[in-house]
C-alpha atoms as a PDB file:
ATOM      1  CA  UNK A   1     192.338 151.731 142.853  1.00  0.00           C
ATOM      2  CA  UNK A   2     191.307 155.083 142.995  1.00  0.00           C
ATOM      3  CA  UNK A   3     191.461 155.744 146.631  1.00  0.00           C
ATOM      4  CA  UNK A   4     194.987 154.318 146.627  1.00  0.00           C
ATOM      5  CA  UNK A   5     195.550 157.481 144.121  1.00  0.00           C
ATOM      6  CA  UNK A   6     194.327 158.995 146.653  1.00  0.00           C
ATOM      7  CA  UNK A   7     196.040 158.665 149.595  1.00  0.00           C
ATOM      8  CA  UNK A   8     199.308 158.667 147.706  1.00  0.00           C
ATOM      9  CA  UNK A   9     198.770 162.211 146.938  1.00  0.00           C
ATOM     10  CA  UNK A  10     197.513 162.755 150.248  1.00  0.00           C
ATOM     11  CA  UNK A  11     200.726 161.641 151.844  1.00  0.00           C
ATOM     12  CA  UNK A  12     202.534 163.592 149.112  1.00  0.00           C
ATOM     13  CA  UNK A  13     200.961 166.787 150.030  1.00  0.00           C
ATOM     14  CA  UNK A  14     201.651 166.226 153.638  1.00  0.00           C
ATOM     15  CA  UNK A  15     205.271 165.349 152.715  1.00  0.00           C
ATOM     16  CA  UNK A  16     206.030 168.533 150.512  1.00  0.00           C
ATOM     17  CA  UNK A  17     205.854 171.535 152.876  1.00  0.00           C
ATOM     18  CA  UNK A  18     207.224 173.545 150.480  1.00  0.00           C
ATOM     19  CA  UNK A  19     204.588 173.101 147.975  1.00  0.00           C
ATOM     20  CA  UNK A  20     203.215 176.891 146.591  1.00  0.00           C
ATOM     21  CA  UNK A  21     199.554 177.521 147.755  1.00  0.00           C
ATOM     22  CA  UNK A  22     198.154 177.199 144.101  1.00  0.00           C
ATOM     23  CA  UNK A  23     199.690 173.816 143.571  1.00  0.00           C
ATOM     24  CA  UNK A  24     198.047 172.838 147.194  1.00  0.00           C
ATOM     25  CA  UNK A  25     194.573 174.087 145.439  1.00  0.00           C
ATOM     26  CA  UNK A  26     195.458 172.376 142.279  1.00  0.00           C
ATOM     27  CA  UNK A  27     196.206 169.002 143.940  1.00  0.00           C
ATOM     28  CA  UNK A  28     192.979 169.441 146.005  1.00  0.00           C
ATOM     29  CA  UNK A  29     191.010 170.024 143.330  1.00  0.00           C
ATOM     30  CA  UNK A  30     191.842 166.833 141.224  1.00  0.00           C
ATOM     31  CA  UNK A  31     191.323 165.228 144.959  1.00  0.00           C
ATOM     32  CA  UNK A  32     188.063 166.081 144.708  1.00  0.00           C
ATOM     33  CA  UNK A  33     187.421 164.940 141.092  1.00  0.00           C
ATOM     34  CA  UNK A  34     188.688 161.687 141.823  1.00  0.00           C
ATOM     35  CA  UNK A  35     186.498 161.794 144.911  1.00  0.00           C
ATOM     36  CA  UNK A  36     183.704 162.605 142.178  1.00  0.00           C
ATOM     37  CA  UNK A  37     184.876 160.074 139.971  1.00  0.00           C
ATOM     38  CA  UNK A  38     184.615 157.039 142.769  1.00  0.00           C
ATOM     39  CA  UNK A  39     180.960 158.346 143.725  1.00  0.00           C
ATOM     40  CA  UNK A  40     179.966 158.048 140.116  1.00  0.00           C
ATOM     41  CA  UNK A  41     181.362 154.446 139.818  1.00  0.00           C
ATOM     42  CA  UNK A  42     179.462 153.683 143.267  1.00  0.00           C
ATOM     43  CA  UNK A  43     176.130 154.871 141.664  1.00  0.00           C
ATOM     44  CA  UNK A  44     176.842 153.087 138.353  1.00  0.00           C
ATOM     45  CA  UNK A  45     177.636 149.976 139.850  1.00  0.00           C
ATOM     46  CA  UNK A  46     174.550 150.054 142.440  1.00  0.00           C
ATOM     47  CA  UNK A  47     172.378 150.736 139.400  1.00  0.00           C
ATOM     48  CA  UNK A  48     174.165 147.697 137.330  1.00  0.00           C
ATOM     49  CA  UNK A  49     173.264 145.853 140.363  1.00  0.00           C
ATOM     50  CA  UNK A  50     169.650 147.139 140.320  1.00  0.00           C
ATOM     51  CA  UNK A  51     169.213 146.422 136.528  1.00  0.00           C
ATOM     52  CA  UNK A  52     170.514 142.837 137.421  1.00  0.00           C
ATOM     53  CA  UNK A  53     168.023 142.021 140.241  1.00  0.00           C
ATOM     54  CA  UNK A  54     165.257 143.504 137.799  1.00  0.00           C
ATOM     55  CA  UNK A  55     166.397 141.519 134.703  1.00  0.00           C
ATOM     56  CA  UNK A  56     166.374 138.437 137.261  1.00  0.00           C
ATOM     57  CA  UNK A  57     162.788 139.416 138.441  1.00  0.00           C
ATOM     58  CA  UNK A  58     161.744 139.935 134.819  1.00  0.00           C
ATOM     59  CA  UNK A  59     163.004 136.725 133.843  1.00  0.00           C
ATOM     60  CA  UNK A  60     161.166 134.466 136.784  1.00  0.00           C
ATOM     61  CA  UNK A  61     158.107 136.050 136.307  1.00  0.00           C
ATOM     62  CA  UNK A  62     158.489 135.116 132.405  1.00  0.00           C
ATOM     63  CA  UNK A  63     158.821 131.581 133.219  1.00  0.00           C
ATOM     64  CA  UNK A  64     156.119 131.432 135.407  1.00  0.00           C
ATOM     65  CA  UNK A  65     153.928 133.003 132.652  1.00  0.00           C
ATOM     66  CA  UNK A  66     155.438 130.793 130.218  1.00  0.00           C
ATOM     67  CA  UNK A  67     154.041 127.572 132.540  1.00  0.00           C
ATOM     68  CA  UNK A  68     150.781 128.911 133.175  1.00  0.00           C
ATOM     69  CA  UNK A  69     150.244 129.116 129.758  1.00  0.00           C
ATOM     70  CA  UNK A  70     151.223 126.244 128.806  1.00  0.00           C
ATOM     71  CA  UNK A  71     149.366 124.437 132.184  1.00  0.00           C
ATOM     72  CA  UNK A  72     146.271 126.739 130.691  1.00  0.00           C
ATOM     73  CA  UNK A  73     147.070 124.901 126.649  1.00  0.00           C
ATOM     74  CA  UNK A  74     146.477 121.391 128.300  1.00  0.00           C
ATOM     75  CA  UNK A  75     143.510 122.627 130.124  1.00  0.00           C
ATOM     76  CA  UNK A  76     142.104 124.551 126.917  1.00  0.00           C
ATOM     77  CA  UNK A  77     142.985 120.989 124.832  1.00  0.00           C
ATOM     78  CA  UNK A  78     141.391 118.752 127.758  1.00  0.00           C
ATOM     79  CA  UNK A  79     138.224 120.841 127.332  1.00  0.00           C
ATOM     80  CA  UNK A  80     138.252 120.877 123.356  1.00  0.00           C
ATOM     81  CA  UNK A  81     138.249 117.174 123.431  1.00  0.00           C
ATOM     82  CA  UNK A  82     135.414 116.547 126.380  1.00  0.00           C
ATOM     83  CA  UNK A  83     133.472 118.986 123.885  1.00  0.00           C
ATOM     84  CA  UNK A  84     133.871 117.083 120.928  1.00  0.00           C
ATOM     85  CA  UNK A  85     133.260 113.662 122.356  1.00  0.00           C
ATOM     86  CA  UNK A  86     130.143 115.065 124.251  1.00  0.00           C
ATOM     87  CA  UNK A  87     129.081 117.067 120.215  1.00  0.00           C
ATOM     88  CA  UNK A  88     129.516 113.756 118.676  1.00  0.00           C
ATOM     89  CA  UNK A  89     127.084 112.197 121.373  1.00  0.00           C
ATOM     90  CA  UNK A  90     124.662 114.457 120.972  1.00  0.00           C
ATOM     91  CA  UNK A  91     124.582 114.371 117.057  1.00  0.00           C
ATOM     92  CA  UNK A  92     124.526 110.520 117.385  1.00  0.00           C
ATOM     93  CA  UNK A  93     120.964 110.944 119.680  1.00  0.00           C
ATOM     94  CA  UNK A  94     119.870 113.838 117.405  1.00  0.00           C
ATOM     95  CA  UNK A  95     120.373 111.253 114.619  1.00  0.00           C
ATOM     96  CA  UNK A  96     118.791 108.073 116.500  1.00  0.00           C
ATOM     97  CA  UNK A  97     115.869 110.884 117.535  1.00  0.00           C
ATOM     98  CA  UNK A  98     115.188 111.168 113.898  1.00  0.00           C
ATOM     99  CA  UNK A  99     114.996 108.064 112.552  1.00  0.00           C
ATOM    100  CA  UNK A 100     112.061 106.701 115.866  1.00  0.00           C
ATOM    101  CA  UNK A 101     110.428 110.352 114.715  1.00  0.00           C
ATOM    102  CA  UNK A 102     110.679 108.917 110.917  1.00  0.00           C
ATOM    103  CA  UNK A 103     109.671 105.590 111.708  1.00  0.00           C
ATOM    104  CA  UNK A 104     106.533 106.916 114.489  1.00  0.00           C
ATOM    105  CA  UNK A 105     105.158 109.404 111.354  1.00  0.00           C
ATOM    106  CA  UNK A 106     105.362 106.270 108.886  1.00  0.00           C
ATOM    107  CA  UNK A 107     103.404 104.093 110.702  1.00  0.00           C
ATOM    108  CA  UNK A 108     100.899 106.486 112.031  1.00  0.00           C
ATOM    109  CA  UNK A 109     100.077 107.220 108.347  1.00  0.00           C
ATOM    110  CA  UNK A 110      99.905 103.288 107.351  1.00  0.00           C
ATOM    111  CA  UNK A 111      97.300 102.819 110.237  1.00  0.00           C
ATOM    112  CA  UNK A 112      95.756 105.955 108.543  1.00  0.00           C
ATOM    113  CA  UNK A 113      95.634 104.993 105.283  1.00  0.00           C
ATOM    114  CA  UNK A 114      94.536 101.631 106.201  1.00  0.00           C
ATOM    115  CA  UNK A 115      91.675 103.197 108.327  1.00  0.00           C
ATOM    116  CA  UNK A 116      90.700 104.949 105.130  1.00  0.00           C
ATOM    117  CA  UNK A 117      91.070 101.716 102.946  1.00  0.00           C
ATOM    118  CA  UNK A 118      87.880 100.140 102.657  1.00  0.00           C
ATOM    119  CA  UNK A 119      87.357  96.619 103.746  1.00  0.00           C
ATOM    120  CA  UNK A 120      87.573  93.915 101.153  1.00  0.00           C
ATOM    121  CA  UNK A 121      85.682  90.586 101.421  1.00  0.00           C
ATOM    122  CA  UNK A 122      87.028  87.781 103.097  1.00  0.00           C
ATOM    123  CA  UNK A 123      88.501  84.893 100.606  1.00  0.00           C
ATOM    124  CA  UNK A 124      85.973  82.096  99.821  1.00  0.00           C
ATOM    125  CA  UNK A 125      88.131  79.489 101.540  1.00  0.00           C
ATOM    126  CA  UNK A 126      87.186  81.243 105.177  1.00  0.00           C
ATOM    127  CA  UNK A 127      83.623  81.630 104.565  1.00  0.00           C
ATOM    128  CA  UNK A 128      81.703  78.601 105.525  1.00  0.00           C
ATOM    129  CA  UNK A 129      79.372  79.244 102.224  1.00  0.00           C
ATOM    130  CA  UNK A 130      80.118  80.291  99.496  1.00  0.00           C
ATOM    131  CA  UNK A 131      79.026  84.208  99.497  1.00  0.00           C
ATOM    132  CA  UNK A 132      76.621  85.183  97.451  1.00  0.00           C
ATOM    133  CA  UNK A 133      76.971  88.002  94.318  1.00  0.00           C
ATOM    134  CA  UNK A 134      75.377  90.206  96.525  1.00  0.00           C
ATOM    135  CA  UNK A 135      78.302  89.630  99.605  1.00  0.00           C
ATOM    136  CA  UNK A 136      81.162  89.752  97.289  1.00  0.00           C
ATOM    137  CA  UNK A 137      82.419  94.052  97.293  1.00  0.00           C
ATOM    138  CA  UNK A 138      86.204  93.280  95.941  1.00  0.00           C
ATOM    139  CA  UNK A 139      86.467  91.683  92.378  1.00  0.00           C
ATOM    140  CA  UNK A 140      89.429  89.943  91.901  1.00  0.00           C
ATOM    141  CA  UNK A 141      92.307  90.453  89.657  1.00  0.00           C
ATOM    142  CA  UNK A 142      92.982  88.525  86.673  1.00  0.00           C
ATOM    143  CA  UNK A 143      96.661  88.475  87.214  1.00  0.00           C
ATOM    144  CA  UNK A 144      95.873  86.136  90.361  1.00  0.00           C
ATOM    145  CA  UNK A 145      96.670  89.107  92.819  1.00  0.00           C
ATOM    146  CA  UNK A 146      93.850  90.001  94.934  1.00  0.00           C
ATOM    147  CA  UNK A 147      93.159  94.093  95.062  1.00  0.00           C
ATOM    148  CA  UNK A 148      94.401  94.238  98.154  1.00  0.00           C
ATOM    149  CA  UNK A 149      97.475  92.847  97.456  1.00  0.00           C
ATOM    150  CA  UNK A 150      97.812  95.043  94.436  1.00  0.00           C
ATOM    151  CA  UNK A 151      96.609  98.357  96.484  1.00  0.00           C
ATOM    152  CA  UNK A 152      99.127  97.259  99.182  1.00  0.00           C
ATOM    153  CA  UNK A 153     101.932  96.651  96.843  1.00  0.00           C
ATOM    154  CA  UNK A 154     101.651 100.131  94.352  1.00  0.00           C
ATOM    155  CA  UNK A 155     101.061 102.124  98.176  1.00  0.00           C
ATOM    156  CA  UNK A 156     104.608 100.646 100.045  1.00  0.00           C
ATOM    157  CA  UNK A 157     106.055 101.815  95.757  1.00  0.00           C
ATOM    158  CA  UNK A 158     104.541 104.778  96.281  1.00  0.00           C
ATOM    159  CA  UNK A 159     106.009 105.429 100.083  1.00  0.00           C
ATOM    160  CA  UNK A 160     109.352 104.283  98.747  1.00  0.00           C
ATOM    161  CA  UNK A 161     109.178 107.370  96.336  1.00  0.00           C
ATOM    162  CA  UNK A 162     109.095 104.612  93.774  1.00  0.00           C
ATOM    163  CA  UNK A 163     106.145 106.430  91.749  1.00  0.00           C
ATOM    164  CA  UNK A 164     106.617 105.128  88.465  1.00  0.00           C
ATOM    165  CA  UNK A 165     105.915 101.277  89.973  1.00  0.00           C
ATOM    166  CA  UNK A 166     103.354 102.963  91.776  1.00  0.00           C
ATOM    167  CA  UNK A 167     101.820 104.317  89.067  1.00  0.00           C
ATOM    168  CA  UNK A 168     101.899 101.133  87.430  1.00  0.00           C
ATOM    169  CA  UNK A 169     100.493  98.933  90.007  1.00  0.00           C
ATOM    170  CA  UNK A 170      97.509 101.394  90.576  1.00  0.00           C
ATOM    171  CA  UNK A 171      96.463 101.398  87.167  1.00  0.00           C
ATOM    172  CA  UNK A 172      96.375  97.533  87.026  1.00  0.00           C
ATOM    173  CA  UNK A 173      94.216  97.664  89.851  1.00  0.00           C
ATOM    174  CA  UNK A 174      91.536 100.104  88.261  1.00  0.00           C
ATOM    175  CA  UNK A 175      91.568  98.361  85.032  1.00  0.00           C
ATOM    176  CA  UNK A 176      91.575  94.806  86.771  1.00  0.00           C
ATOM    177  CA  UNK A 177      89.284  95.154  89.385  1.00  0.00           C
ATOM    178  CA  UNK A 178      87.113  98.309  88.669  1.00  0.00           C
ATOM    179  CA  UNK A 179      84.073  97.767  90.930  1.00  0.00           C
ATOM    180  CA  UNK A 180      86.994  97.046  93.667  1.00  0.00           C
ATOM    181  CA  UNK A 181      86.054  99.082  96.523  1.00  0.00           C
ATOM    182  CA  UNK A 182      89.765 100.150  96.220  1.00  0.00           C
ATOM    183  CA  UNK A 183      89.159 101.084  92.689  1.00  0.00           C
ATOM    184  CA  UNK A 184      88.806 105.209  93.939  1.00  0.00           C
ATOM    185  CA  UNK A 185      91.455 104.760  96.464  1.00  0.00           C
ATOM    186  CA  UNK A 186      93.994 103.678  93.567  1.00  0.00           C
ATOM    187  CA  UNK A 187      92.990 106.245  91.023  1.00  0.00           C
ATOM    188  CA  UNK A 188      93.531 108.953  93.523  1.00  0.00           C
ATOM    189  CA  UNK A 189      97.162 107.291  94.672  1.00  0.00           C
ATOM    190  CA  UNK A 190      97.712 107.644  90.781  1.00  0.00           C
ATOM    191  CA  UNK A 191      97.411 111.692  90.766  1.00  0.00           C
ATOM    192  CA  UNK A 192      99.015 111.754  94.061  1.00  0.00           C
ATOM    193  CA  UNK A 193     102.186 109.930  91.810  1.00  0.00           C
ATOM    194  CA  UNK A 194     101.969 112.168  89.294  1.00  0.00           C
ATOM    195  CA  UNK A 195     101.845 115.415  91.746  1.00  0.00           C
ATOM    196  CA  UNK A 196     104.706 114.174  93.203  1.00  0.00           C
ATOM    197  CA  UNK A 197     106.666 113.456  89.874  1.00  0.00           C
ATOM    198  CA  UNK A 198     105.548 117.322  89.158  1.00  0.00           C
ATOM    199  CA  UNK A 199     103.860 116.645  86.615  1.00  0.00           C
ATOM    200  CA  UNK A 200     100.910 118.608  87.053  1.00  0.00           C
ATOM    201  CA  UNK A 201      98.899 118.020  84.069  1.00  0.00           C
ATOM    202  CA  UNK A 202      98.990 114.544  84.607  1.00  0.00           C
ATOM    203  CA  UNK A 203      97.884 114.978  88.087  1.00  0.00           C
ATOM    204  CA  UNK A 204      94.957 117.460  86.983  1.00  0.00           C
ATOM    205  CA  UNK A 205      93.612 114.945  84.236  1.00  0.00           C
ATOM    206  CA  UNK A 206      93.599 111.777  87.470  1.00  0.00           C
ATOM    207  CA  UNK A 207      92.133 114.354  90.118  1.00  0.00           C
ATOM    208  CA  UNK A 208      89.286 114.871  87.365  1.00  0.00           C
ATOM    209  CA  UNK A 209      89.087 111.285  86.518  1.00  0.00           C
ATOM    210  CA  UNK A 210      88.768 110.271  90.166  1.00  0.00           C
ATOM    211  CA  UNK A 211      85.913 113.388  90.736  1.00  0.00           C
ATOM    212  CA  UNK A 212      83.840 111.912  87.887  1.00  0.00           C
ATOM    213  CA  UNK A 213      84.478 108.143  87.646  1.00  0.00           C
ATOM    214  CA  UNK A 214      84.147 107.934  91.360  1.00  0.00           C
ATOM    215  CA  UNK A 215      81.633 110.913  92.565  1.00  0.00           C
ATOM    216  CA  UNK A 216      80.433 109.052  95.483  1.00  0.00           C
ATOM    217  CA  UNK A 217      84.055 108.293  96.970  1.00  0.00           C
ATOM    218  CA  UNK A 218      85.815 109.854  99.927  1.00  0.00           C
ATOM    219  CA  UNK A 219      88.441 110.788  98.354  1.00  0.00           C
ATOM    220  CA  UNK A 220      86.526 113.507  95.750  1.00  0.00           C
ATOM    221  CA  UNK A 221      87.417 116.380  98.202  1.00  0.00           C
ATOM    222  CA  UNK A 222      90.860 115.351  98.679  1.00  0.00           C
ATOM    223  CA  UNK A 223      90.884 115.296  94.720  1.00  0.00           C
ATOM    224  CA  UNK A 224      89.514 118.482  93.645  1.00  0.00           C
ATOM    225  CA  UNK A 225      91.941 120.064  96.923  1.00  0.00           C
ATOM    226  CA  UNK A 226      94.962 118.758  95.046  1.00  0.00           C
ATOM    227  CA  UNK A 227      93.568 119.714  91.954  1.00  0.00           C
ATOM    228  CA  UNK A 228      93.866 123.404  92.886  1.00  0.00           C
ATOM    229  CA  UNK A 229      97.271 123.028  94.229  1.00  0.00           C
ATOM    230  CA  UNK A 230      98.326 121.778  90.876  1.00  0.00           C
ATOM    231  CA  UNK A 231      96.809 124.742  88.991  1.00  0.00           C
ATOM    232  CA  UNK A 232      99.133 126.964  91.559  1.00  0.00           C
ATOM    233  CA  UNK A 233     101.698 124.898  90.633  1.00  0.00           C
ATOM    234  CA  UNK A 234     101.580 125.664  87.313  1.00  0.00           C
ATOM    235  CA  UNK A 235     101.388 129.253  87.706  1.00  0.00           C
ATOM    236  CA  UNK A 236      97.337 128.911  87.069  1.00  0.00           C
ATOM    237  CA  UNK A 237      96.662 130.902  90.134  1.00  0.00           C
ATOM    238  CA  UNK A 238      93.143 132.028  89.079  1.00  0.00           C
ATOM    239  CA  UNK A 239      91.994 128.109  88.451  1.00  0.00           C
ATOM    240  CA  UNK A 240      93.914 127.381  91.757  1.00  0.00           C
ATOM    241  CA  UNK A 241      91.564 129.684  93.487  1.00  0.00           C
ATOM    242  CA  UNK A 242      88.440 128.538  91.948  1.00  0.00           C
ATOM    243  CA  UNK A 243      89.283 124.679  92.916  1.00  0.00           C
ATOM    244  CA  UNK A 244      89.858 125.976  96.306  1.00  0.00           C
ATOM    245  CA  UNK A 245      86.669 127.816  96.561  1.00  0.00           C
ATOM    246  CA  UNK A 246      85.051 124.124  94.951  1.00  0.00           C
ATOM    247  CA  UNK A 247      86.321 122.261  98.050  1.00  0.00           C
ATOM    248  CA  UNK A 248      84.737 124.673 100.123  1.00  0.00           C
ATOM    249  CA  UNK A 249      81.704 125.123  98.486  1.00  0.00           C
ATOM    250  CA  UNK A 250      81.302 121.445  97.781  1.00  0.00           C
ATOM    251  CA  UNK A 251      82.770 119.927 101.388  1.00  0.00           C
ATOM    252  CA  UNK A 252      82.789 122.882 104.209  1.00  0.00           C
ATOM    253  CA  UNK A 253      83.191 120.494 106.888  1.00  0.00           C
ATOM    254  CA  UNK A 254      86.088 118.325 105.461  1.00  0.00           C
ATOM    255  CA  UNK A 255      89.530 118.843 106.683  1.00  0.00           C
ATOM    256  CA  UNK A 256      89.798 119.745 102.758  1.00  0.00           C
ATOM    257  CA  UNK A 257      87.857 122.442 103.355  1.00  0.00           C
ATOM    258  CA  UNK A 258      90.465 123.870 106.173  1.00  0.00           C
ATOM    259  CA  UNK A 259      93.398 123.244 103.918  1.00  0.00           C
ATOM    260  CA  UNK A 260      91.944 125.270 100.944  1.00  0.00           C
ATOM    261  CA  UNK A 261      90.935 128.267 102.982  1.00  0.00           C
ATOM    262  CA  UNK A 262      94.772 128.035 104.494  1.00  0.00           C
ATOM    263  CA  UNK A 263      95.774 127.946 101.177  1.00  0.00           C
ATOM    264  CA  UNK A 264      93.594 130.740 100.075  1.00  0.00           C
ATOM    265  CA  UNK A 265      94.309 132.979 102.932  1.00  0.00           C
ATOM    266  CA  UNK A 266      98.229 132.463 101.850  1.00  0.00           C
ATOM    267  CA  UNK A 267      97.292 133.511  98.318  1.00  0.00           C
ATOM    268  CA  UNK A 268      95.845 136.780  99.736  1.00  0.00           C
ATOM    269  CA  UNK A 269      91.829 135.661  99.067  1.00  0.00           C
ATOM    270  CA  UNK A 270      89.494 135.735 101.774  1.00  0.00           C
ATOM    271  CA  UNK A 271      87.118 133.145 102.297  1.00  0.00           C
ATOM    272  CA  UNK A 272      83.985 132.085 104.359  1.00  0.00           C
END
């Protein structure tokens, strides 16, 4: 449009001969502002242009970020899931792992316990005499339970955490069967009960009954040992450390001995 302004006034000028030298300069200069004036709307519209291509750039690259992102999501989900699949695998070993470890620890300490139990005497319907006094070691109960049926049944109580029935079953043992060679082993499972109940007195008074009642038995040291960590207990640290000392005093070599003077060295007292 604006060159057509143009070359109307060109044609105009070229027509009016007449035409005074300033308005020749005047028409020439408004020539050259509409010259100006279509330059300017060339640059405008080449930027306009420009802006567009960029805004069109700006806007494909977005949507290619926008996809990646969400390709990258899935990915991210895909891996989240494989993860938590492979966690609740390994939780489900870890679990499986702990109840063999459970079940291995029980039964090593039923062989040991029964390794410690002292052999009764075979039932008079096996032997092919009948044993003399002299042969027979386990007395039995009154109740018609032998004592190792009674020691077995108060032991699985007391594994079970079931100390009260534990408690019970030793006692009828002692006071049934006395000169049972399982006699010590019972009154010592009785404080063990009682230590585990937290009552400590209790404990204390069995640990002392087993020490004297039964001063030839195996299971003295491990009596007097819990003894001291029932003092300690108790907040009796002074008789704590003088049981531990006992054990040993009394038994150096027993694996008693090692456990007090671990004990000992925890409680800041040297020992020999």
């Amino acid at each position: 449009m604006m060159r057509k302004y143009i070359a109307i006034a060109a044609v105009a000028l070229s027509a009016t001969a007449c035409v005074s030298t300033s308005d020749v300069e005047k028409l020439q200069s408004q020539i050259s502002d509409l010259q100006d004036q279509i330059a300017q709307l060339k640059r405008t519209a080449s930027s306009k242009e420009e802006v567009q291509n960029v805004n069109t750039k700006i806007a494909d690259q977005t949507q290619q970020l926008l996809k990646s992102n969400a390709q990258l999501v899935t990915k991210v989900d895909s891996i989240e899931e494989r993860m938590n699949s492979t966690q609740g695998s390994v939780e489900q070993t870890n679990y499986r792992l702990d109840r063999m470890v459970q079940q291995l620890t029980q039964a090593q300490h039923d062989i040991e316990e029964l390794k410690t139990a002292k052999p009764a005497a075979a039932p008079a319907a096996v032997s092919a005499a009948p044993p003399s006094s002299a042969e027979v070691t386990v007395a039995p109960a009154t109740s018609g339970e032998s004592p190792v049926d009674l020691y077995q049944t108060a032991y699985r109580d007391y594994q079970r955490g079931n100390y009260d029935l534990a408690i019970a079953g030793f006692k009828e043992l002692v006071q049934k069967a006395p000169k049972s060679d399982l006699a010590d082993n019972a009154a010592y499972w009785i404080g063990e009960s009682y230590y585990s109940q937290k009552k400590y007195r209790e404990a204390i008074a069995q640990f002392d009954s087993v020490v004297t009642g039964y001063p030839k038995s195996d299971k003295v040291a491990s009596a007097l040992l819990k003894k001291g960590y029932a003092y300690i207990q108790l907040g009796e640290k002074n008789m704590g450390i003088v049981q531990l000392q006992y054990v040993l005093h009394e038994h150096p070599t027993s694996p008693e001995a090692a456990k007090a003077r671990e004990e000992l060295k925890r409680l800041g007292v040297n020992s020999k």
